[in-house]
Protein backbone atom coordinates (compact mmCIF):
# COMPACT_ATOMS: atom_id res chain seq x y z
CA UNK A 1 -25.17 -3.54 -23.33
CA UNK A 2 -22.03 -1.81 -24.07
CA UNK A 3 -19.62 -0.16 -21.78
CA UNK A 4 -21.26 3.43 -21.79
CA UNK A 5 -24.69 2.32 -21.38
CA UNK A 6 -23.54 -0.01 -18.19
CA UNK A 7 -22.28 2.78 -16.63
CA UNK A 8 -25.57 4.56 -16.82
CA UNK A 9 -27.37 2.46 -15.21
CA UNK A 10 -24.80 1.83 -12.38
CA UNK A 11 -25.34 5.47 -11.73
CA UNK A 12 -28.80 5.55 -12.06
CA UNK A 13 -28.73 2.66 -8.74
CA UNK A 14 -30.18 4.87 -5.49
CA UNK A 15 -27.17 6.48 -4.05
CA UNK A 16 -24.70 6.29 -6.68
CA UNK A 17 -22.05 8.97 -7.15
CA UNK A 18 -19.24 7.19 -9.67
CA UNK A 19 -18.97 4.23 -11.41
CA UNK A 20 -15.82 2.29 -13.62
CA UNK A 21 -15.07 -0.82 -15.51
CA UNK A 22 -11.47 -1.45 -14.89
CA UNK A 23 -8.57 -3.64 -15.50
CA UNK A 24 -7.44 -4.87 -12.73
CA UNK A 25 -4.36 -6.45 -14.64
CA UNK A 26 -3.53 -2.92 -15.85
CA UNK A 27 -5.01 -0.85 -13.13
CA UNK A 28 -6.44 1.51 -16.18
CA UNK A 29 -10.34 1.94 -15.71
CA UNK A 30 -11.71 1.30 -19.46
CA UNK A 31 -14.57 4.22 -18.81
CA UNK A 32 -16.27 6.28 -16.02
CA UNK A 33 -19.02 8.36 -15.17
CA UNK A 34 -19.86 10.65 -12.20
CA UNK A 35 -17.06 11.27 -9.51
CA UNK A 36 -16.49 14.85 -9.41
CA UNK A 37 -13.82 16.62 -7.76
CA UNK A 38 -13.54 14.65 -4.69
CA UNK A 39 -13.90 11.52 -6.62
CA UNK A 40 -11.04 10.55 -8.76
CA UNK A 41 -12.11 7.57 -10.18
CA UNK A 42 -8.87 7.17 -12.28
CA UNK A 43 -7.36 7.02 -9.03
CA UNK A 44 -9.84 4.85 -7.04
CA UNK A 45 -9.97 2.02 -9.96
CA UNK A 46 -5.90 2.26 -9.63
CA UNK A 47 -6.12 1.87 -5.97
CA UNK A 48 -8.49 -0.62 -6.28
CA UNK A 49 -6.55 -2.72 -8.48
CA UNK A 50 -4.13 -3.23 -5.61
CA UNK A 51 -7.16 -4.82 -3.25
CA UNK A 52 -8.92 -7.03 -5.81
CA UNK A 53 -4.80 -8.30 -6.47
CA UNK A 54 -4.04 -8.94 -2.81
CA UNK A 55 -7.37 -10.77 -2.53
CA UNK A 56 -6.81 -12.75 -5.01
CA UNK A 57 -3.60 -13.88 -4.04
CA UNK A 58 -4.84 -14.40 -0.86
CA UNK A 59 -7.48 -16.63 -2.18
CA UNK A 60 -4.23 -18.66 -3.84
CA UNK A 61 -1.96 -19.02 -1.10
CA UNK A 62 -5.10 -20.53 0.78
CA UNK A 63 -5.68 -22.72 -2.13
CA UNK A 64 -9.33 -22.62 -2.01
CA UNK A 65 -11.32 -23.55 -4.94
CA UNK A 66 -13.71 -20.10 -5.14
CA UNK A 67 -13.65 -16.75 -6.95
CA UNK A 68 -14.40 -13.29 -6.40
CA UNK A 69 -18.12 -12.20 -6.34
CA UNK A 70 -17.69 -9.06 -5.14
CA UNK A 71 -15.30 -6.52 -2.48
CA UNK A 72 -17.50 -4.07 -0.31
CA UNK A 73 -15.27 -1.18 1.15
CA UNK A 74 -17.18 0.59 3.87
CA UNK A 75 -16.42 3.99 5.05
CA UNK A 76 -18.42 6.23 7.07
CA UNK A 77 -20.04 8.12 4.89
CA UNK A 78 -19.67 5.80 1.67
CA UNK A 79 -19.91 2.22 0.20
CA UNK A 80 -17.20 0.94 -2.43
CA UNK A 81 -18.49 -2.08 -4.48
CA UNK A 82 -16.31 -3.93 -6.68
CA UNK A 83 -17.74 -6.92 -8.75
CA UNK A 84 -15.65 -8.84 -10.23
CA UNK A 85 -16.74 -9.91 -13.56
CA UNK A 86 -17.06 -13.53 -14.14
CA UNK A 87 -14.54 -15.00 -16.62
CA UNK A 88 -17.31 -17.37 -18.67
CA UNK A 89 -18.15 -14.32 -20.22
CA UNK A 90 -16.24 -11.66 -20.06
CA UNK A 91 -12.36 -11.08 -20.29
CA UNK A 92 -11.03 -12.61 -17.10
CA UNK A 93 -9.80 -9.57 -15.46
CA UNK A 94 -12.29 -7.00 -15.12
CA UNK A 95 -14.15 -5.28 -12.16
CA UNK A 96 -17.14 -3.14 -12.04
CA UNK A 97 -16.93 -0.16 -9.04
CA UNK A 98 -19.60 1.68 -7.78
CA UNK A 99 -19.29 4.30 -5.31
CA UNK A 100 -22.56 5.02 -3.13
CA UNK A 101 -23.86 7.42 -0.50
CA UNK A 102 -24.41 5.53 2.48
CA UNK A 103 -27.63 8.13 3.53
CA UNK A 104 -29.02 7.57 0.08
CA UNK A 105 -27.93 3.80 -1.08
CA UNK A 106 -29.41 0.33 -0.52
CA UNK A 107 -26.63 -1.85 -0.62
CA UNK A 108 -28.52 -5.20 -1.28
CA UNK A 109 -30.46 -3.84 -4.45
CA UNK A 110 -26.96 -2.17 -5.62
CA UNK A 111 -25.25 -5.53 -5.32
CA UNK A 112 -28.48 -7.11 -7.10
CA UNK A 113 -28.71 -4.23 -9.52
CA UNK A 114 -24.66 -4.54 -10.48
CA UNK A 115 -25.33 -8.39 -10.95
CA UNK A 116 -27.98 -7.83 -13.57
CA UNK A 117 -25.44 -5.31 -15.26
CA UNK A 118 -23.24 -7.52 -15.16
CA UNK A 119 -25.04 -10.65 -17.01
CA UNK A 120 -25.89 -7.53 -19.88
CA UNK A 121 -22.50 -5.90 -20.40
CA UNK A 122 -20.54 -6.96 -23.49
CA UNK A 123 -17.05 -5.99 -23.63
């Protein structure tokens, strides 16, 4: 599936509001859907950049032998969900973020939902 489509069906998943595949070795998100105007996901897949970096480096200086499945962010009224996507396939630096409604989302089938996007996207 290509980028577009992907993004569908992350915001199809029970609770979602926005979704992005970003860089996270440019910070730019490489396409969007939903958000709205108290969503910036420009902004958020910038900002989120920073975390998936500083986890990653953390994961270095500890020299452990692991990678990235995914980050969950929770707020009170939100989840953030970044899944990293896994190098084998894809280019090596790529995340997908979903932003859910906490009232509306269930976070175990939006984690197993945004694996199964995962194993489908071509970049």
């Amino acid at each position: 599936m290509n980028i577009e489509t992907a993004l569908k069906e992350a915001l199809s998943i029970s609770g979602a509001v926005g979704a992005a595949l970003v860089d996270y070795e440019s910070g730019m998100a490489l396409g969007t859907l939903g958000g709205g105007d108290w969503l910036d996901l420009d902004t958020a897949a910038a900002g989120n950049t920073e975390v998936v970096r500083a986890k990653l480096r953390v994961i270095s200086a500890l020299r452990l032998n692991d990678d990235i499945e995914d980050i969950l962010i929770t707020l009170g009224r939100q989840y953030h969900l970044i899944r990293l996507l896994k190098p084998a396939k894809h280019d090596s630096s790529l995340f997908l973020y979903l932003v859910l409604d906490r009232e509306r989302a269930n976070l175990a089938l939006a984690r197993h939902y945004l694996k199964n996007i995962e194993a489908e996207l071509v970049v």
